[in-house]
Structure formats: structure tokens, C-alpha cells
C-alpha atoms as a PDB file:
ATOM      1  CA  UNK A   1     -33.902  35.033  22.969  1.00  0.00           C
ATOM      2  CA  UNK A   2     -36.422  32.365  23.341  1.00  0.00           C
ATOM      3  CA  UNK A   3     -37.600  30.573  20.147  1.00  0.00           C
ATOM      4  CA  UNK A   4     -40.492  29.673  18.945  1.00  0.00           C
ATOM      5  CA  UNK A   5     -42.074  26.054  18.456  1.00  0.00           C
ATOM      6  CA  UNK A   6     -42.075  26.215  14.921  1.00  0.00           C
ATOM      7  CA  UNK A   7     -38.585  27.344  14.655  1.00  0.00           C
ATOM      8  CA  UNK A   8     -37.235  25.656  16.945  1.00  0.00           C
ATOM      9  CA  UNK A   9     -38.558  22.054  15.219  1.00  0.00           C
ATOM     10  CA  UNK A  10     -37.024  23.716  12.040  1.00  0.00           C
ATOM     11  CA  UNK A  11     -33.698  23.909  13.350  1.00  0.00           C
ATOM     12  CA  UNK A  12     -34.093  19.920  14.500  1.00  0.00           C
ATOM     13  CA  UNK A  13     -34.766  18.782  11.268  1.00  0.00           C
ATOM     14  CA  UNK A  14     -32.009  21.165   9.970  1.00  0.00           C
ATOM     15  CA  UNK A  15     -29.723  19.286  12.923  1.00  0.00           C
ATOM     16  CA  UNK A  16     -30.994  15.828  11.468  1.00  0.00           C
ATOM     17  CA  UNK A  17     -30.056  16.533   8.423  1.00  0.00           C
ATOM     18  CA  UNK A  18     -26.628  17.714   8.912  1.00  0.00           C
ATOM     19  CA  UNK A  19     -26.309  14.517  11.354  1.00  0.00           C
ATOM     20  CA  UNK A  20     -27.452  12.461   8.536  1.00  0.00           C
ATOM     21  CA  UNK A  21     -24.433  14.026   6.095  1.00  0.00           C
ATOM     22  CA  UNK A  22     -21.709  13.582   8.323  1.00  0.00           C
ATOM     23  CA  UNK A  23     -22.621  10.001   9.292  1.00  0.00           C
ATOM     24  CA  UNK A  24     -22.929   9.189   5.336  1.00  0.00           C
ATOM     25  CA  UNK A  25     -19.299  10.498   4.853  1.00  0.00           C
ATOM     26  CA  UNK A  26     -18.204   8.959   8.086  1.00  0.00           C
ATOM     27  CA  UNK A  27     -19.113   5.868   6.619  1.00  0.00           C
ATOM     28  CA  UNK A  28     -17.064   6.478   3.113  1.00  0.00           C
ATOM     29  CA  UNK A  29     -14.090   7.304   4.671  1.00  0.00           C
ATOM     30  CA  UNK A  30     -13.997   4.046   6.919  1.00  0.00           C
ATOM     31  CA  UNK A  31     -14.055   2.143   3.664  1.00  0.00           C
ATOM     32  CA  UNK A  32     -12.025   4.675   1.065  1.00  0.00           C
ATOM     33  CA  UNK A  33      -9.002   4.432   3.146  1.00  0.00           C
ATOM     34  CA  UNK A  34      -8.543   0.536   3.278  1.00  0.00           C
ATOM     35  CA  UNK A  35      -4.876  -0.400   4.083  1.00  0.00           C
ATOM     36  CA  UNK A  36      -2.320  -2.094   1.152  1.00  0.00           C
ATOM     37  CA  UNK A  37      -3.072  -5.658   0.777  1.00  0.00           C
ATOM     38  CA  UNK A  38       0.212  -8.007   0.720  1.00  0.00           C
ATOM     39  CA  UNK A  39       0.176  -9.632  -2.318  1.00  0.00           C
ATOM     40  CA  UNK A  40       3.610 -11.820  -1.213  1.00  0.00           C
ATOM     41  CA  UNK A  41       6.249 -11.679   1.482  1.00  0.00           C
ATOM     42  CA  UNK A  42       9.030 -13.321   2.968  1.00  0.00           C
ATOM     43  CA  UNK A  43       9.921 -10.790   5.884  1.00  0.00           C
ATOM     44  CA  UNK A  44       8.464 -13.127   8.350  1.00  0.00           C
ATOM     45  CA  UNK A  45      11.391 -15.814   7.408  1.00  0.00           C
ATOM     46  CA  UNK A  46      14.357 -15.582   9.382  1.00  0.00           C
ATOM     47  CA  UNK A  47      17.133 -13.652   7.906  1.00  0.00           C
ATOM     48  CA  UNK A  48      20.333 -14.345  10.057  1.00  0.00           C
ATOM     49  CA  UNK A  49      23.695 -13.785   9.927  1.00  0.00           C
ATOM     50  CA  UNK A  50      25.455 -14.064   7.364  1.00  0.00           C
ATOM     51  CA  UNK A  51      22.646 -14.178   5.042  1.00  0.00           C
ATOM     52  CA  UNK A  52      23.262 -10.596   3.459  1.00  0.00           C
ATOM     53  CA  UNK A  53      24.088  -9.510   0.198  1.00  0.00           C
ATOM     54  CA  UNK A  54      25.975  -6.470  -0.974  1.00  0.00           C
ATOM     55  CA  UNK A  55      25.051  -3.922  -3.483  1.00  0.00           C
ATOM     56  CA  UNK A  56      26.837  -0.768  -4.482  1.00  0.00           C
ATOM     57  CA  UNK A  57      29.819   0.702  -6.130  1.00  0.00           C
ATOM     58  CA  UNK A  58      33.283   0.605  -4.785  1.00  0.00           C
ATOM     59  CA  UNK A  59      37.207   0.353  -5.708  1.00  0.00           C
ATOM     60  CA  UNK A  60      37.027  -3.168  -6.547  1.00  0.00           C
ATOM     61  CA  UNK A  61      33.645  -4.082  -7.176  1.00  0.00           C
ATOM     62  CA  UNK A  62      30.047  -2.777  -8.674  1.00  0.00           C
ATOM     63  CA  UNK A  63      27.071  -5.539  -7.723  1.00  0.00           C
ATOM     64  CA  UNK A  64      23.474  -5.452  -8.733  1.00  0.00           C
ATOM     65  CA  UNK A  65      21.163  -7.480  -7.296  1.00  0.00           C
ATOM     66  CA  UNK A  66      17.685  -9.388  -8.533  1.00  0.00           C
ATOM     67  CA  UNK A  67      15.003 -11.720  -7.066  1.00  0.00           C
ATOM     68  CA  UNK A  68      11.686 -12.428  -9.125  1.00  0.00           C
ATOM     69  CA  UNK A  69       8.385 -13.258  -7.799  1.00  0.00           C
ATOM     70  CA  UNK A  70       5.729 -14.559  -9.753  1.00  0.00           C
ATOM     71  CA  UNK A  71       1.672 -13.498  -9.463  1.00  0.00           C
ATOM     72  CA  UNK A  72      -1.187 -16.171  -8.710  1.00  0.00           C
ATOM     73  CA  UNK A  73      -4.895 -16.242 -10.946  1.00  0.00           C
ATOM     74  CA  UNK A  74      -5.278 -12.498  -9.510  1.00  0.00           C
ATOM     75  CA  UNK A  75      -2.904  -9.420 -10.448  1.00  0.00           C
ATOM     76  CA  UNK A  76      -3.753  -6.077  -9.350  1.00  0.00           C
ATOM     77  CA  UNK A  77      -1.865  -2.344  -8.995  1.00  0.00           C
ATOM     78  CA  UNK A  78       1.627  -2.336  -7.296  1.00  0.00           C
ATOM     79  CA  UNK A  79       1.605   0.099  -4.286  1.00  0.00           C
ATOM     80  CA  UNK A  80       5.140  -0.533  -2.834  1.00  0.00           C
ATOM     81  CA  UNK A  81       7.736  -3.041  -2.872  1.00  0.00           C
ATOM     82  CA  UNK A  82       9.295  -3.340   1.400  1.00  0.00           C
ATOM     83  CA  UNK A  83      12.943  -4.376   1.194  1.00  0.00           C
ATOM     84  CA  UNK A  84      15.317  -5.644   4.490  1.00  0.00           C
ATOM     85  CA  UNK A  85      18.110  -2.835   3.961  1.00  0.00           C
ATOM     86  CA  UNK A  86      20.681  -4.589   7.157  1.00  0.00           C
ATOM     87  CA  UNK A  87      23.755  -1.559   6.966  1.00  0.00           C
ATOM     88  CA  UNK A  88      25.563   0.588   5.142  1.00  0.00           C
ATOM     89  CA  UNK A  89      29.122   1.010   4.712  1.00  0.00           C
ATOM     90  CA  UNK A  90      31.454   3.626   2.584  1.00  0.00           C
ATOM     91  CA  UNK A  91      34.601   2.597   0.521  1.00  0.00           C
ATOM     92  CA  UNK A  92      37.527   4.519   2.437  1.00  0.00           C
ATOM     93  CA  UNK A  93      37.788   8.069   1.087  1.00  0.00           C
ATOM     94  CA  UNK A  94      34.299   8.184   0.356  1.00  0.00           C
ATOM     95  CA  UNK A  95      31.943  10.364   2.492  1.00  0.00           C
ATOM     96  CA  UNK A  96      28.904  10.373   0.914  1.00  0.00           C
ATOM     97  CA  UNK A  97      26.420   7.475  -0.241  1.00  0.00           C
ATOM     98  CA  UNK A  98      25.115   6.597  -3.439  1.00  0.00           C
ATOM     99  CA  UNK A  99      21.501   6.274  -3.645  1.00  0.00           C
ATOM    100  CA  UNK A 100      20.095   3.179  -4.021  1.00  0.00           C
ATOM    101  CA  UNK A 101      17.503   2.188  -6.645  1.00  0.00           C
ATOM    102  CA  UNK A 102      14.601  -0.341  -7.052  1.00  0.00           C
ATOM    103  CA  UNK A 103      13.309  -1.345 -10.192  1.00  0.00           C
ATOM    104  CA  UNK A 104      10.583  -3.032 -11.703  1.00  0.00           C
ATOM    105  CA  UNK A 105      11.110  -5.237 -14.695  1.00  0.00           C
ATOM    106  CA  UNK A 106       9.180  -8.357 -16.489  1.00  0.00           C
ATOM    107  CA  UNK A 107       9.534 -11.245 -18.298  1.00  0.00           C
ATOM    108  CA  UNK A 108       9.769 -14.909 -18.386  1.00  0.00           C
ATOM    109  CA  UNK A 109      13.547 -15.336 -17.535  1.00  0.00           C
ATOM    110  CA  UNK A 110      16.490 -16.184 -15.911  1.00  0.00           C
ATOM    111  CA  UNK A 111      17.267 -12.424 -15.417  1.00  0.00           C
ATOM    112  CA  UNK A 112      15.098  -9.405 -15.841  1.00  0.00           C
ATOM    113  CA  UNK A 113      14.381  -8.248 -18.877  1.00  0.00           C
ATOM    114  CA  UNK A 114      11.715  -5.613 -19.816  1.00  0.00           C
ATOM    115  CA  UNK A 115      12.006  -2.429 -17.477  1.00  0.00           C
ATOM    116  CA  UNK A 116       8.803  -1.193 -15.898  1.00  0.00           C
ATOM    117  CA  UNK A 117       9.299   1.439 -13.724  1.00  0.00           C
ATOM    118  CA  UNK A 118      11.353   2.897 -10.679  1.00  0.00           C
ATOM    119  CA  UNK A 119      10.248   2.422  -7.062  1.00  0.00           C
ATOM    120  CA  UNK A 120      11.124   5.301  -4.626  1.00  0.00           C
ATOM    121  CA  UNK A 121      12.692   4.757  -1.391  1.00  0.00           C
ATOM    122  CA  UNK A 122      11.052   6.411   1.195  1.00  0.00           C
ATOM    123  CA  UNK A 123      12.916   7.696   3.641  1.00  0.00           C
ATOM    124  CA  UNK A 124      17.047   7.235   3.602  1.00  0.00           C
ATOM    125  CA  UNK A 125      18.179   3.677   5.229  1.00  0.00           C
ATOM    126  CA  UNK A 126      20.310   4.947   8.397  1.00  0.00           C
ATOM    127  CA  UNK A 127      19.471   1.322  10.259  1.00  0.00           C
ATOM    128  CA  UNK A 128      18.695  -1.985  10.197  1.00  0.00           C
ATOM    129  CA  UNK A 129      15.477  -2.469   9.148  1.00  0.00           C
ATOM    130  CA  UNK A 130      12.521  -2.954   6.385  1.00  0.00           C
ATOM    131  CA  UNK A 131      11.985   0.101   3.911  1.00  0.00           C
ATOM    132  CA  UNK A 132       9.244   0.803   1.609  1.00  0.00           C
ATOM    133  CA  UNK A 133       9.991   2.219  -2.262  1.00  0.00           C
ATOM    134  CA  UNK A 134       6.661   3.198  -3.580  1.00  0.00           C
ATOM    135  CA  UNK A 135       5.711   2.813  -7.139  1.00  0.00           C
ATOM    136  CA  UNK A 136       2.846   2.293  -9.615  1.00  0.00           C
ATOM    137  CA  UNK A 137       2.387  -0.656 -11.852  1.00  0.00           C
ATOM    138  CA  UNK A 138      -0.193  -3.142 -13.306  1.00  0.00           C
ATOM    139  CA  UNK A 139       0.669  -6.718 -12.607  1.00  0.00           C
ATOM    140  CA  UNK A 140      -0.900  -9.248 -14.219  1.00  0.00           C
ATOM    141  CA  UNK A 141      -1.913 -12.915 -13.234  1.00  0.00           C
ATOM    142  CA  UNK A 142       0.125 -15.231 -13.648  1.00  0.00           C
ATOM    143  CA  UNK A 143       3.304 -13.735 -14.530  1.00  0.00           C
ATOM    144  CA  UNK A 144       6.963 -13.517 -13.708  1.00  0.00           C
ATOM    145  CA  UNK A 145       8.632 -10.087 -12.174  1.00  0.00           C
ATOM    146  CA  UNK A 146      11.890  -9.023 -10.818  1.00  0.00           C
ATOM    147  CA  UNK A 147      13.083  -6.738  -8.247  1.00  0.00           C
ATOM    148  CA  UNK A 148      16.363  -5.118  -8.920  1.00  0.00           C
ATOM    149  CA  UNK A 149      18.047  -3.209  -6.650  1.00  0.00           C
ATOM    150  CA  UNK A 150      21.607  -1.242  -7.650  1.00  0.00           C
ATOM    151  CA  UNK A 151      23.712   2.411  -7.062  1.00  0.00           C
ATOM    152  CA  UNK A 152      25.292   4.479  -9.332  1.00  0.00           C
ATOM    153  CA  UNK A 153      27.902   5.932  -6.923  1.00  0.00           C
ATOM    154  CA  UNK A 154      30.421   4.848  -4.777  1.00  0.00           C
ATOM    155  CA  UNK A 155      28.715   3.468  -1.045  1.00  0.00           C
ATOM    156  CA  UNK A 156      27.576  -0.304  -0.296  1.00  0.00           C
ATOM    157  CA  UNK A 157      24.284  -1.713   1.415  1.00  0.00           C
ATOM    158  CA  UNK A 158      23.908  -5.138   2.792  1.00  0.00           C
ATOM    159  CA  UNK A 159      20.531  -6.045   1.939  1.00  0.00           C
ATOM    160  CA  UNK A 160      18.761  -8.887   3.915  1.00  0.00           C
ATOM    161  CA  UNK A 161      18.659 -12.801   1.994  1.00  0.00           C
ATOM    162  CA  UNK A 162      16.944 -16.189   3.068  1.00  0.00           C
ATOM    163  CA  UNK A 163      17.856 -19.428   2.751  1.00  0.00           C
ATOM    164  CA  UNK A 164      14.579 -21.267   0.865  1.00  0.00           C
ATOM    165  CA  UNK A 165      11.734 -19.563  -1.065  1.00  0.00           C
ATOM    166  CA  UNK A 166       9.201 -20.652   1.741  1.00  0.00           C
ATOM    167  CA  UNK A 167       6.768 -17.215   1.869  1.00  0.00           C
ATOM    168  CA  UNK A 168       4.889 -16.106   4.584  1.00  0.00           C
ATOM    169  CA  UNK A 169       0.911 -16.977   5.781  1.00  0.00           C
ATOM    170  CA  UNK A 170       0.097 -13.830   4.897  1.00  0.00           C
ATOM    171  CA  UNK A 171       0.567 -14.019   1.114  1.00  0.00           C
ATOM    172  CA  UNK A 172      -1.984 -14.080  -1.425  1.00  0.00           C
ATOM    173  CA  UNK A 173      -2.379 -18.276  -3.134  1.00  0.00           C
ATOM    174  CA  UNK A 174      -0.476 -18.912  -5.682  1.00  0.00           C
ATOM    175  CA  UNK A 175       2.168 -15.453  -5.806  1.00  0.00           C
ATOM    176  CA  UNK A 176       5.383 -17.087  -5.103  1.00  0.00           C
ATOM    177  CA  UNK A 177       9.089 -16.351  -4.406  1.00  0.00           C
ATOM    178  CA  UNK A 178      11.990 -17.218  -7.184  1.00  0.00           C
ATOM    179  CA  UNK A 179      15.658 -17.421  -6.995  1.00  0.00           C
ATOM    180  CA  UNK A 180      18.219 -13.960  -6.637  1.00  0.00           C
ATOM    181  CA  UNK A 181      20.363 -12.805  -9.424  1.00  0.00           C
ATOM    182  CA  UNK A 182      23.746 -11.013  -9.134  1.00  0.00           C
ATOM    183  CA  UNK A 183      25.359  -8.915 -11.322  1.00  0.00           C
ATOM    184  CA  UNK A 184      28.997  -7.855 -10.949  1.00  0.00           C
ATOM    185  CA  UNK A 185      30.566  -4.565 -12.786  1.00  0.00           C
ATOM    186  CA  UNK A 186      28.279  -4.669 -15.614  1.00  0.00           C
ATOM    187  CA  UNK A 187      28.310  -8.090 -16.899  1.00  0.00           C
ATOM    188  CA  UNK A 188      26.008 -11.299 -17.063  1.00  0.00           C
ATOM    189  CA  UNK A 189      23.381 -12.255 -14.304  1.00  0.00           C
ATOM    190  CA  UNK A 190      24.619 -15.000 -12.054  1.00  0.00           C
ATOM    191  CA  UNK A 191      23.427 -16.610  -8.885  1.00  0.00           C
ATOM    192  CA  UNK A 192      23.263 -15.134  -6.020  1.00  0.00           C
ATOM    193  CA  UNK A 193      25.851 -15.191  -2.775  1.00  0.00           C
ATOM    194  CA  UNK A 194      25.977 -18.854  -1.794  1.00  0.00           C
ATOM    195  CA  UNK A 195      23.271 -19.770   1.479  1.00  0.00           C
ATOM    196  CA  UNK A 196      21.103 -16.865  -0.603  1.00  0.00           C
ATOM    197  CA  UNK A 197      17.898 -17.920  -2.009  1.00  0.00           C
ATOM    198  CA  UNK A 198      16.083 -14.390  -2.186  1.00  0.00           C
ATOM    199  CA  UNK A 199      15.764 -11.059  -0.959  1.00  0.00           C
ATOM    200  CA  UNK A 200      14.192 -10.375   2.225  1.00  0.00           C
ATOM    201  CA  UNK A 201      11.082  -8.393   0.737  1.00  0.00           C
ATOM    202  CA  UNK A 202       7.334  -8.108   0.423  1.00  0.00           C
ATOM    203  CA  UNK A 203       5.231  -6.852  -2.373  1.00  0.00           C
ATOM    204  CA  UNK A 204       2.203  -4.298  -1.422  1.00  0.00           C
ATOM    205  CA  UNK A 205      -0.752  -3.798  -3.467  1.00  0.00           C
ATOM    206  CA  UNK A 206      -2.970  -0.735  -4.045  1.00  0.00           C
ATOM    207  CA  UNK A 207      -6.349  -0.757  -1.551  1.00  0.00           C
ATOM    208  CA  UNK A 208      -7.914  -0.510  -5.043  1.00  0.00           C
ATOM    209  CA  UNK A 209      -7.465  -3.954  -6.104  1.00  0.00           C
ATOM    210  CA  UNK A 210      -9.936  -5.207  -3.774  1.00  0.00           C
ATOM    211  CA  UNK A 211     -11.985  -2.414  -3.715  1.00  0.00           C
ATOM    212  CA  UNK A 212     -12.116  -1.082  -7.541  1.00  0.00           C
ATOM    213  CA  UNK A 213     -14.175   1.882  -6.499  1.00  0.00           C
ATOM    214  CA  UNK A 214     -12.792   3.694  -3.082  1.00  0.00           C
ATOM    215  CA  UNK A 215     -14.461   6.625  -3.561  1.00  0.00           C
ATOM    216  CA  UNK A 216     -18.030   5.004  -3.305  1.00  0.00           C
ATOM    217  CA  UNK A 217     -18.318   2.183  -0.826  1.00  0.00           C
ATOM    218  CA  UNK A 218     -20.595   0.393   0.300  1.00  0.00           C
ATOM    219  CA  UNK A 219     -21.863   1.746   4.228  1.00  0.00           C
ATOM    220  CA  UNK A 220     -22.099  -1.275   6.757  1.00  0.00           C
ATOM    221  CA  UNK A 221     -25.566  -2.096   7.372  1.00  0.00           C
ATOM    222  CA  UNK A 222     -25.190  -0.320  10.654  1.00  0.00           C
ATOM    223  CA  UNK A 223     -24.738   2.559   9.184  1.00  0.00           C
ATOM    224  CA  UNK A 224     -27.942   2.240   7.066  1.00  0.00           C
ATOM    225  CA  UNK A 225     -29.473   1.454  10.447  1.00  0.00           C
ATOM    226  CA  UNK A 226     -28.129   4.828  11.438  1.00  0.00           C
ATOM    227  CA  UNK A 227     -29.373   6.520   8.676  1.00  0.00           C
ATOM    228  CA  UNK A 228     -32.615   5.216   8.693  1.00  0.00           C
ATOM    229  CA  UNK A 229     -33.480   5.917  11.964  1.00  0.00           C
ATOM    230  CA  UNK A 230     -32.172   9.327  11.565  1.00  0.00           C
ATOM    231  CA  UNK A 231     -34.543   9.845   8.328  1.00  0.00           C
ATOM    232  CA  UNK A 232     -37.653   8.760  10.040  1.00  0.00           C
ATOM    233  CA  UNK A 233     -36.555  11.130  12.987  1.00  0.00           C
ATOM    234  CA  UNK A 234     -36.687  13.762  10.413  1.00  0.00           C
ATOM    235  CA  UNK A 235     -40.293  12.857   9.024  1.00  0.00           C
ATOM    236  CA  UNK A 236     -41.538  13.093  12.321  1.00  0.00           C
ATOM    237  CA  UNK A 237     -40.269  16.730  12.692  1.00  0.00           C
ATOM    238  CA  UNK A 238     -41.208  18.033   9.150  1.00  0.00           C
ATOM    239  CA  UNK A 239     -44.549  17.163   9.833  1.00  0.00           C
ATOM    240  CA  UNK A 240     -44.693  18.640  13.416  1.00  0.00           C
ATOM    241  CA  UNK A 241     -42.901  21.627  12.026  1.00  0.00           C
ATOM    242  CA  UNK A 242     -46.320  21.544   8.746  1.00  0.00           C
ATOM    243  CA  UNK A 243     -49.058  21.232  11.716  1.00  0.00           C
ATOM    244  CA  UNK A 244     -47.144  24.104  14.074  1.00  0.00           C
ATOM    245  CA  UNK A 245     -47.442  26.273  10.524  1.00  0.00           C
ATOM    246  CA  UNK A 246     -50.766  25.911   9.669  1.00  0.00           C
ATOM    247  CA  UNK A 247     -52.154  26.187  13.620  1.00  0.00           C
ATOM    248  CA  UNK A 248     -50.343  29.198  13.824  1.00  0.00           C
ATOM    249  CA  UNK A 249     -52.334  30.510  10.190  1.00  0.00           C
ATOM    250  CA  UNK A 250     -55.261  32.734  11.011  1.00  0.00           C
ATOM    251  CA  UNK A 251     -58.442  31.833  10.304  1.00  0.00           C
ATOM    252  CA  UNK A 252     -60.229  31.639   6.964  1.00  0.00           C
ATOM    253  CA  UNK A 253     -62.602  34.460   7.180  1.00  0.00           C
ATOM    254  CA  UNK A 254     -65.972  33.318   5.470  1.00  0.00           C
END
């Protein structure tokens, strides 16, 4: 069917509008889904052999190990912790692994002290390679934390170590690395294996931290360029579509 003028400049302006939505929401979801922001790290350090430390359960032995990292003049919300998980190996007679936990914990200390909350491996660690255990938790400037990493059933990991505290480019100023803790069938935290500084690891935090309000950003001023272009488009046709409506009126009778 063929359309006439008026409605057809009424279904532009309806187009312009719809445009005009879309490019609007475009626009919010570029900015809402910002990526983690990498509060510290040492994963670019080298990590070679031997440096590797065990944790598990087995016949002889039952190791638990800690590093602590400490927050600059800005906290924010943990996202994930990434830890270097190298292999895996079973006592003899065992077949299946123990999982292997990550926790959270606070404190000014020589060993953690004040649990915060568990962080939740991802997927299950059949390689060499860094994993991410996801979590939620406020941390707060300037203040100590510690990663602690242990199984409750028989089955060993090797988890990746450095030799210095050095942290990578990427980090945010003033978060920092500290010394690893081990812990052996229960007892007191010691130092770690000997050539061992730290865990190989990185701490990720929430998008939110920089951007407190995700779910209204701010458009790039291209996108008001967009939109205002798009508006005055629409002006144009409202008012051709108000002159097609009243030439198309009959006329007043006197």
C-alpha cells in the first residue's frame, strides 16, 4: 500500500525516536560493564622452578599456606583474588582430590587473624596455570590482608612462589606485597619454603570502585553529539508532520 505524507513523516519521527533509545542504552552498556581493575599483582614476576609451594593433606603432612598484601590511600570492593595453581598430585591410594580453599582474613599481623570470607574457585585446576576464586569484600585503605589457601582432604597442589615482593606496573600506588606464611598439621604460622617470598597472585577489584554508579554513566560526548543531532532531526519532522495536518484540514467555512 502506498502511504501517505503525513504518515509516512509520522513513522520517521517514530524511527528517530526509537534510534534515539537504543543509542542512549548503547551508550550505558559501554560504560556499565567496565572490566575489574587490578588493585595488586605479582603474576608478571617470574615464577621458576623450584619456586613452588605445597598445600594439601596427605600421609605425612597437612600444609596451609598465607601471603598478606597490604592496601594504598584507596580501598574498594574485592571482585576476585587470581592464584598460580602449577600441578596437582594424589597421595598413593588416593583417587580423588580435596578441594582447595581461599580465604580472606585481616589484621595487623604476623599471621592472619580475623576471617572475612571464602573465595570460590572457578573452575577445577587440571593445569598449570592462573585461576580466579571470586568473592565479595570491603577493603579498606591502608590496611593489612591475607590470602590463605588450604584442603580438607587428602590431594596436594603446588602453588606458584617468587623470590622478592617486587609487584607488577600494573598495580595500584601504594598496595603492596608481604611475606608467605606456612602452616604444618595444625600448628603455629611459620615462614614460608626457603627461596619463597610470596604467592604468585593478583588481587581484582569490583568495576564499581571506580565507577560507584554502573547503572547510570556518563555517555561520551559523542554520544551526546549523536543524540543531539538525532533530536533536532526529530523537530524537523514533528513540525513537517503539524504543517502536512493542518494543509490537509478543510477549510474554515465562514
Amino acid at each position: 500500500c502506498i502511504l501517505s505524507r503525513p504518515m509516512r513523516l509520522v513513522l520517521s519521527s517514530r524511527f528517530i525516536f526509537i534510534a534515539l533509545i537504543g543509542l542512549l542504552h548503547t551508550a550505558t552498556l559501554s560504560r556499565a560493564q567496565l572490566a575489574p581493575i587490578t588493585a595488586v599483582s605479582n603474576l608478571d614476576q617470574p615464577s621458576p622452578e623450584p619456586n613452588q609451594a605445597p598445600v594439601g593433606m596427605g600421609p605425612l603432612f597437612n600444609f596451609s599456606l598465607a601471603t598478606s598484601f597490604t592496601t594504598g590511600d584507596t580501598g574498594g570492593d574485592l571482585y576476585a583474588a587470581v592464584l598460580h595453581i602449577k600441578s596437582m598430585w594424589l597421595p598413593e591410594g588416593v583417587e580423588m582430590f580435596g578441594p582447595l580453599f581461599l580465604g580472606l582474613y585481616g589484621g595487623f599481623a604476623e599471621e592472619p587473624v580475623t576471617f572475612m570470607t571464602d573465595l570460590v574457585l572457578d573452575v577445577p585446576p587440571f593445569e598449570d596455570g592462573n585461576y580466579m576464586f571470586y568473592g565479595s569484600a570491603a577493603l579498606i585503605p591502608n590496611h593489612q590482608y591475607w590470602l590463605v589457601a588450604s584442603t580438607n582432604e587428602w590431594g596436594n597442589y603446588l602453588l606458584g612462589t617468587v623470590n622478592s615482593l617486587t609487584t607488577d606496573p600494573t598495580s595500584l600506588p601504594g598496595w603492596s606485597v608481604g611475606n608467605m606464611h606456612m602452616q604444618s598439621n595444625g600448628g603455629t604460622w611459620g615462614s614460608g619454603p626457603e627461596g619463597s617470598a610470596a604467592l604468585h597472585f593478583a588481587i581484582l577489584l569490583s568495576p564499581e570502585t571506580q565507577n560507584p554508579n554502573p547503572l547510570t554513566p556518563v555517555p561520551e560526548p559523542s554520544t551526546y553529539a549523536a543524540c543531539g543531532a538525532l533530536l533536532l532531526v526529530g523537530v524537523i519532522v514533528r513540525r513537517r508532520v503539524k504543517r502536512s495536518k493542518l494543509a490537509a484540514l478543510p477549510a474554515a467555512v465562514a
